[in-house]
Protein backbone atom coordinates (compact mmCIF):
# COMPACT_ATOMS: atom_id res chain seq x y z
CA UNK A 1 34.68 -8.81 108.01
CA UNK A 2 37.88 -10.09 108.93
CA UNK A 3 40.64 -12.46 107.00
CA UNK A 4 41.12 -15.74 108.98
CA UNK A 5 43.24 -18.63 108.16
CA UNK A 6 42.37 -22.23 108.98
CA UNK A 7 44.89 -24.68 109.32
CA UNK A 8 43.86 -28.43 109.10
CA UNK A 9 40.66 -27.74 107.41
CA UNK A 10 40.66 -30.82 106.11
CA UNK A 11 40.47 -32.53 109.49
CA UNK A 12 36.95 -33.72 111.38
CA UNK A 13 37.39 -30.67 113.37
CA UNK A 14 38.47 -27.89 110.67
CA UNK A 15 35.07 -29.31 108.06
CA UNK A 16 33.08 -28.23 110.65
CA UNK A 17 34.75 -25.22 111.26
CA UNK A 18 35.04 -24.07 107.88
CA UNK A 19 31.70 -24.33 107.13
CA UNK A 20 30.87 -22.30 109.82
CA UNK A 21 33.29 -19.69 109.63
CA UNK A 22 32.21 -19.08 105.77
CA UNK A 23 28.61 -19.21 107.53
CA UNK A 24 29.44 -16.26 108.84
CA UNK A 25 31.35 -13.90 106.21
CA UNK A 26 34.75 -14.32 107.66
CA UNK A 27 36.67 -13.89 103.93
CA UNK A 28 38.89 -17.16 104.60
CA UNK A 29 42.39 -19.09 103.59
CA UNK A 30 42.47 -22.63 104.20
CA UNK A 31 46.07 -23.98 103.04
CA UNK A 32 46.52 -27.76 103.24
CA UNK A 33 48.81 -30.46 101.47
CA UNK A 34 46.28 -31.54 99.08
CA UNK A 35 43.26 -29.66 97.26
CA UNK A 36 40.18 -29.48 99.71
CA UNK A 37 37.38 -31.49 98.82
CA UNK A 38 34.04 -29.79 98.93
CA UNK A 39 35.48 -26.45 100.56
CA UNK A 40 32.65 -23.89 100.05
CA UNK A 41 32.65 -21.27 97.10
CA UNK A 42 34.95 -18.61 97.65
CA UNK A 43 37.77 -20.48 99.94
CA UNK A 44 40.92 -19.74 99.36
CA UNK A 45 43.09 -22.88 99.15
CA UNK A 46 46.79 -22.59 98.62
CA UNK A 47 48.83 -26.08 99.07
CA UNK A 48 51.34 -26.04 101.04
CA UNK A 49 54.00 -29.05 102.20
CA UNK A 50 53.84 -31.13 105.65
CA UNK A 51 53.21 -28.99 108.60
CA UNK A 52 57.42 -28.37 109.76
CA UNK A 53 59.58 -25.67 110.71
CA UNK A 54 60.83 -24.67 106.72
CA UNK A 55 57.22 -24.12 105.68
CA UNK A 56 56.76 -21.04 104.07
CA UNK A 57 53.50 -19.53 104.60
CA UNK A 58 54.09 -16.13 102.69
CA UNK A 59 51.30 -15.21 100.59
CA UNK A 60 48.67 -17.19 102.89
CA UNK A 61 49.31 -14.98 105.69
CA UNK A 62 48.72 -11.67 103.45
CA UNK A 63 45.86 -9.29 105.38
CA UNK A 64 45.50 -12.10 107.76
CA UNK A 65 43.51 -10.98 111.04
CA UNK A 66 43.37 -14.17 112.92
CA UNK A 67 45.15 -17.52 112.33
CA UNK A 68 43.45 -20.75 113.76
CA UNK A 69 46.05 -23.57 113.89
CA UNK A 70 44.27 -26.93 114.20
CA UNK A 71 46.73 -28.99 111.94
CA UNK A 72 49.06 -30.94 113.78
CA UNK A 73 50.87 -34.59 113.81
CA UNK A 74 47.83 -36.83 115.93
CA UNK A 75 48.64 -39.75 117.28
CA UNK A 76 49.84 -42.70 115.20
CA UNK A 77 48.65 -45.92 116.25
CA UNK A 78 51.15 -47.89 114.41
CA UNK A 79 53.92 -45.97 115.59
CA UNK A 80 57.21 -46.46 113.23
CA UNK A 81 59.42 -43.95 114.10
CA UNK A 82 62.65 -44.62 116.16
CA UNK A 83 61.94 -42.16 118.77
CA UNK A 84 58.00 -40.77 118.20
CA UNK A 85 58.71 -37.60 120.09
CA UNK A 86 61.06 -36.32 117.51
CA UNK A 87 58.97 -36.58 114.84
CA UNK A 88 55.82 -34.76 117.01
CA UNK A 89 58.24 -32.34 117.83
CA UNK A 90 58.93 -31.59 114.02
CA UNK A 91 55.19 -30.65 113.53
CA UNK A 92 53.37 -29.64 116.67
CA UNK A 93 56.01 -27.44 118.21
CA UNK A 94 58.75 -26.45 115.27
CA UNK A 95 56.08 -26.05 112.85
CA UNK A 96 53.49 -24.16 115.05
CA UNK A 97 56.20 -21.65 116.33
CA UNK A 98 57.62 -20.98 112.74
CA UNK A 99 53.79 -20.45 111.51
CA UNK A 100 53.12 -18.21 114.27
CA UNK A 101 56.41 -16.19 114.15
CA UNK A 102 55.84 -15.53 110.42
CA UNK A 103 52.28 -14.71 111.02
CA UNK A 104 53.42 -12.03 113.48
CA UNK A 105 56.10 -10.95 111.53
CA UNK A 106 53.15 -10.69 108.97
CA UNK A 107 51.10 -8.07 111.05
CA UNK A 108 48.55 -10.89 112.14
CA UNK A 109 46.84 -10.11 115.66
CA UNK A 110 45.85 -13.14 116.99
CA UNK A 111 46.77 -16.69 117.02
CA UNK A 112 43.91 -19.72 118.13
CA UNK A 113 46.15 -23.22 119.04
CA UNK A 114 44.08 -26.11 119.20
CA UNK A 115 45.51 -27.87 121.84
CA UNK A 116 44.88 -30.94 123.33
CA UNK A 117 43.79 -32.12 126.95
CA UNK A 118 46.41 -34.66 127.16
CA UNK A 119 48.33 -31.52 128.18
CA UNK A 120 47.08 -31.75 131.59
CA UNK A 121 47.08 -35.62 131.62
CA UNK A 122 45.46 -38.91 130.69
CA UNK A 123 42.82 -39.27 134.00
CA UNK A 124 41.48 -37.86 136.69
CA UNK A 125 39.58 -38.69 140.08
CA UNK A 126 36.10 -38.68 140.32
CA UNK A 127 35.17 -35.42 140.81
CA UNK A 128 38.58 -33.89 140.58
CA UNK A 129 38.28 -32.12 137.49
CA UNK A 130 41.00 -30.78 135.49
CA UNK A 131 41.44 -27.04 135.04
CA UNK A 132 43.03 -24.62 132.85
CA UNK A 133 45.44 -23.62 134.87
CA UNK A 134 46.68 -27.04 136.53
CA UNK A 135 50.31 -27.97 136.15
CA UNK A 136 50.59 -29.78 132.76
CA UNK A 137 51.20 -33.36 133.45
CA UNK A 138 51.27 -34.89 129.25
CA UNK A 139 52.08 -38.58 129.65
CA UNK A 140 52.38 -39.58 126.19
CA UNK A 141 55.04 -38.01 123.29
CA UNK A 142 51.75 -36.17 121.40
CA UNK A 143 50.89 -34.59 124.94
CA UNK A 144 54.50 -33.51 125.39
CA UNK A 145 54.54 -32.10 122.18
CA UNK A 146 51.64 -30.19 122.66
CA UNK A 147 52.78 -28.51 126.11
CA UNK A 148 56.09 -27.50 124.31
CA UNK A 149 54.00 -25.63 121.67
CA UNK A 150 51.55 -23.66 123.76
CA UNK A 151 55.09 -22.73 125.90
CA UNK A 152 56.72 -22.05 123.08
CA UNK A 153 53.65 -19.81 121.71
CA UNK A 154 53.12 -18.19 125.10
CA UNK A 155 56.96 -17.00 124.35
CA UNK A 156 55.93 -15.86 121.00
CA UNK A 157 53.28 -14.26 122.64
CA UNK A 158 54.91 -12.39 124.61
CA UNK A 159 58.34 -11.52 122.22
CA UNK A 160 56.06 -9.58 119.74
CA UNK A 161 52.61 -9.07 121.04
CA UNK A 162 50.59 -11.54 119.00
CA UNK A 163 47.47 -12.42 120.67
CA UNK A 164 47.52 -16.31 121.54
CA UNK A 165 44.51 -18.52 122.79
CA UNK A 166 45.12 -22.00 123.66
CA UNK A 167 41.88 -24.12 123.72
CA UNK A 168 42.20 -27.83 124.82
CA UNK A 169 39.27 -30.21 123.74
CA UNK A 170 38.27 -33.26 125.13
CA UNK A 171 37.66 -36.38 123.32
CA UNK A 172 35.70 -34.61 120.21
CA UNK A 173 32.83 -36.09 118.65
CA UNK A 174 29.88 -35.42 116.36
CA UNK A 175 28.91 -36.67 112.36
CA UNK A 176 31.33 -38.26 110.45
CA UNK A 177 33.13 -38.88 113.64
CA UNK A 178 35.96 -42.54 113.46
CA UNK A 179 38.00 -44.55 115.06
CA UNK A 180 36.97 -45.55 118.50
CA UNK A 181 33.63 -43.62 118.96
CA UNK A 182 32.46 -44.95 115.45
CA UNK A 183 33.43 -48.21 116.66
CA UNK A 184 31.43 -48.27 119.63
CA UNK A 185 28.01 -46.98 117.47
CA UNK A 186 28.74 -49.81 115.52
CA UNK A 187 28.53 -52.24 118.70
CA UNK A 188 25.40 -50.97 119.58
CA UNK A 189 23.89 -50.87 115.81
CA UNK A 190 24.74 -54.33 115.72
CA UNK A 191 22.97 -55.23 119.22
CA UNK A 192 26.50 -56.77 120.49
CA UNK A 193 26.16 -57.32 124.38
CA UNK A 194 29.19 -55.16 125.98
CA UNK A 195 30.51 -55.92 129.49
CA UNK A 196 30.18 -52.16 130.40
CA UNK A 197 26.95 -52.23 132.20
CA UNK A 198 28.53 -50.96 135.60
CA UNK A 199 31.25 -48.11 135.27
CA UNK A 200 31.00 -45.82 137.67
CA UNK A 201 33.35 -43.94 136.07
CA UNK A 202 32.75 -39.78 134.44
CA UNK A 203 34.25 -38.34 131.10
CA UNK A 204 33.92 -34.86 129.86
CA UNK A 205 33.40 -35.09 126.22
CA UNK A 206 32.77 -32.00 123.47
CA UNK A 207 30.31 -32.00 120.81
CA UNK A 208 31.98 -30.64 117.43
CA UNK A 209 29.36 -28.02 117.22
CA UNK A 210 30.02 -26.60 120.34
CA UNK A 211 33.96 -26.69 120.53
CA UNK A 212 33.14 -24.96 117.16
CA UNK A 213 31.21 -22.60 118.71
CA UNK A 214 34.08 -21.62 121.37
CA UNK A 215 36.49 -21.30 118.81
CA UNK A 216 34.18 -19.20 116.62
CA UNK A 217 33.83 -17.32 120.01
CA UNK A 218 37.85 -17.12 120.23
CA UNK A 219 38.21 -14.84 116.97
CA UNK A 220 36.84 -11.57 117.99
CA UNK A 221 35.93 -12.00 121.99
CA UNK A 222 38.58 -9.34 123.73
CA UNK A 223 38.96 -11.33 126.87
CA UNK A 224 40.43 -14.26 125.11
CA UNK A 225 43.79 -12.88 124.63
CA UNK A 226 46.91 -14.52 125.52
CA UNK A 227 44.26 -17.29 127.72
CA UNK A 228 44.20 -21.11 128.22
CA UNK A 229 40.99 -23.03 127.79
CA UNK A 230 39.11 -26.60 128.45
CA UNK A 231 35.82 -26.91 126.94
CA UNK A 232 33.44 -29.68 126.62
CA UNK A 233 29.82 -30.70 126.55
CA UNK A 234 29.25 -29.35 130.46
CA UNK A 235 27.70 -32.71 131.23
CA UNK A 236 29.90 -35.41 132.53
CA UNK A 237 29.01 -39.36 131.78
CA UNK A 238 30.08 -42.65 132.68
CA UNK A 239 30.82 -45.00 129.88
CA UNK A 240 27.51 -47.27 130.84
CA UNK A 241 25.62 -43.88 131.11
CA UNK A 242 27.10 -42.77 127.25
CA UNK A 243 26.18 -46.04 125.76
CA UNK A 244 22.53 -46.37 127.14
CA UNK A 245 22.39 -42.91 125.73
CA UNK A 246 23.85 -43.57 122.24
CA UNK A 247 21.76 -46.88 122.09
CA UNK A 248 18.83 -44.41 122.32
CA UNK A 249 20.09 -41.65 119.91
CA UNK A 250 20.41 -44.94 117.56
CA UNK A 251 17.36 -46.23 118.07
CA UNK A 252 19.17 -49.57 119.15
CA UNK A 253 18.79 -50.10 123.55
CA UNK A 254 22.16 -50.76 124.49
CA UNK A 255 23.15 -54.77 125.82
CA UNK A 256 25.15 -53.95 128.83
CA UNK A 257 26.38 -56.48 131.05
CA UNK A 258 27.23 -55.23 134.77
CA UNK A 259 30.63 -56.56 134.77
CA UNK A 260 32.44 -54.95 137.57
CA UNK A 261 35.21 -52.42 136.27
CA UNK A 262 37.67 -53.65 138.63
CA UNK A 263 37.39 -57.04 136.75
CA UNK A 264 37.42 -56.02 133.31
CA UNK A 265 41.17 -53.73 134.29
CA UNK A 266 42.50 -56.63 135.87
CA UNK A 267 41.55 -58.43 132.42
CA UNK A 268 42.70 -55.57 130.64
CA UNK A 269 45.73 -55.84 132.58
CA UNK A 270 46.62 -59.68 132.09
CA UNK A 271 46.41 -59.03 128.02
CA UNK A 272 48.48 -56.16 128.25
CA UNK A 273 45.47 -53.96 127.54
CA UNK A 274 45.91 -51.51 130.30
CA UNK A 275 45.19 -47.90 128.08
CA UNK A 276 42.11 -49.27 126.40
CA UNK A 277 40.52 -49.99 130.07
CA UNK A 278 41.73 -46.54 131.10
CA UNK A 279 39.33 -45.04 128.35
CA UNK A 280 36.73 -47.60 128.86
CA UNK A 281 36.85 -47.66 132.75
CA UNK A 282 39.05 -44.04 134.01
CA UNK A 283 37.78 -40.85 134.35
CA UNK A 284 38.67 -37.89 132.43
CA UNK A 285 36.82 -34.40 133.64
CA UNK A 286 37.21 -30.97 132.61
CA UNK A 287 36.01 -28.05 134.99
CA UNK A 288 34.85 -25.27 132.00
CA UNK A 289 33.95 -22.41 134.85
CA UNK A 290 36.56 -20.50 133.44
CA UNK A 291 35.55 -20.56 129.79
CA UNK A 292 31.62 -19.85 130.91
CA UNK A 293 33.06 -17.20 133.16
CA UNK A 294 35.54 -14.83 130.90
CA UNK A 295 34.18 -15.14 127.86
CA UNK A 296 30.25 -15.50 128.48
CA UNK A 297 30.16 -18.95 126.74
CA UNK A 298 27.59 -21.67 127.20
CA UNK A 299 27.67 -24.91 124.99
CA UNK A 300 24.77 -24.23 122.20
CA UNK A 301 23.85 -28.01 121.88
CA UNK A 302 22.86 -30.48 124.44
CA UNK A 303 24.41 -33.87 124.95
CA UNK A 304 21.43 -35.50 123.69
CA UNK A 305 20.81 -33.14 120.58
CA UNK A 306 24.72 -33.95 119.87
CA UNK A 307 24.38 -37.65 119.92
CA UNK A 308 21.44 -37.95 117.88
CA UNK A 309 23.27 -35.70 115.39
CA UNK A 310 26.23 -38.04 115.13
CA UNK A 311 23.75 -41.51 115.26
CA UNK A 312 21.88 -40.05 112.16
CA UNK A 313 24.62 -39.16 110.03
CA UNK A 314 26.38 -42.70 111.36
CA UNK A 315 22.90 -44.34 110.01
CA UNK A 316 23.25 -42.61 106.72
CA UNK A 317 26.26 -44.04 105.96
């Protein structure tokens, strides 16, 4: 069985996927900045500093098959740096292209970049779904940063033969899941009426389990090689429809009030709150034909299997 190292496996993404990868056999290094807590028997964990361009990965990258990169600077919401793109810079795109030029230097054959959607943007029209190979359109410093890396891989890529696959999630949920889409379980736990009764409004959205499943896909498929990919749930939903359906998965009916969405962005707007009605109110669809298409994929869980995954674990505590 191959050797794969996991980057950021101590992120709500890389648990998941470490547990599955060992799942499977894959003899695995997981190097992070601080010991792993709860890795399963048998993981090799070798600390290493923040995630930069002087990082040496040496040993870690020793009989290395397959390297799958999901650590990476994520946004900061209480941004203090002078100029934020500098510092993303410093991690997602210096410290990605030194990783993956050492781990081609080091005879690894492939390299899996978790991306980011924001790559392609921050919205889309109804029914005008992104698609892999869109012009990238990142509006924010974290977005930038991640188009420089996958350009800057691509040129990696293509300097010294290393196999890269780019995979961009969607918003990424599933147990143990915070900020926002913790918050919003906790509205509806609570019974709090929300003002989000009438959005007519459709967001792609990824289980963890299945964007698990793609990557675990992304290690050994041939037709994955040097290829960009969206993936999500392959069901679209408003915000009204995703809370009526988490209410359920909770066992807690949503309280919706059909408050027009043109009223609650032109409130948004007055307080200054314009990004937080983008999520609430915007669109955001992926078109995943090509990732069903070239590599045979299907998401294994349903939308509705997913959320009552993530509402029991979020009633456990």
């Amino acid at each position: 069985m191959k050797k794969v190292m996991l980057t950021g496996a101590s992120g709500f993404v890389g648990r998941s996927l470490l547990e599955r990868l060992h799942q499977e056999g894959y003899e695995l290094v997981a190097p992070s900045r601080t010991p792993l807590a709860g890795a399963p028997v048998g993981v090799c964990n070798p600390l290493v500093g923040e995630l930069a361009a002087d990082v040496h990965w040496g040993g870690s990258l020793e009989s290395v098959s397959v390297v799958i990169h999901s650590a990476a600077r994520v946004h900061v919401m209480n941004e203090t740096a002078d100029d934020p793109l500098v510092e993303f810079r410093k991690a997602n795109v210096e410290g990605t292209v030194s990783l993956a030029r050492q781990a081609a230097a080091a005879g690894v054959r492939r390299f899996v970049f978790i991306s980011s959607i924001k790559v392609n943007g921050e919205g889309t029209e109804p029914g005008q779904p992104y698609r892999a190979d869109d012009t990238p359109a990142p509006q924010d410093p974290y977005g930038v940063s991640k188009m420089e890396a996958e350009q800057a891989l691509r040129a990696v890529a293509s300097e010294t033969g290393l196999e890269v696959v780019i995979i961009r999630p969607v918003l990424v949920y599933g147990p143990g899941v915070k900020a926002n889409f913790r918050s919003m379980m906790s509205w509806l736990s609570k019974g709090v009426p929300l003002p989000l009764g009438a959005t007519g409004n459709k967001r792609s959205l990824v289980a963890v389990d299945n964007l698990v499943d793609l990557i675990a896909t992304c290690i050994e498929h041939p037709a994955a090689a040097n290829q960009t990919f969206l993936v999500s749930d392959g069901e679209d939903l408003s915000t009204t429809q995703l809370l009526q359906r988490m209410g359920s998965a909770l066992g807690r009916p949503a309280r919706l009030l059909p408050v027009p969405a043109s009223l609650l962005q032109a409130g948004a707007a007055m307080l200054g709150r314009r990004a937080i009605a983008q999520r609430l109110c915007g669109s955001l669809q992926v078109d995943i034909t090509k990732t069903r298409e070239l590599l045979g994929w299907t998401p294994p869980v349903s939308v509705d299997n997913a959320l009552r995954r993530t509402a029991h674990a979020f009633a456990a505590g």
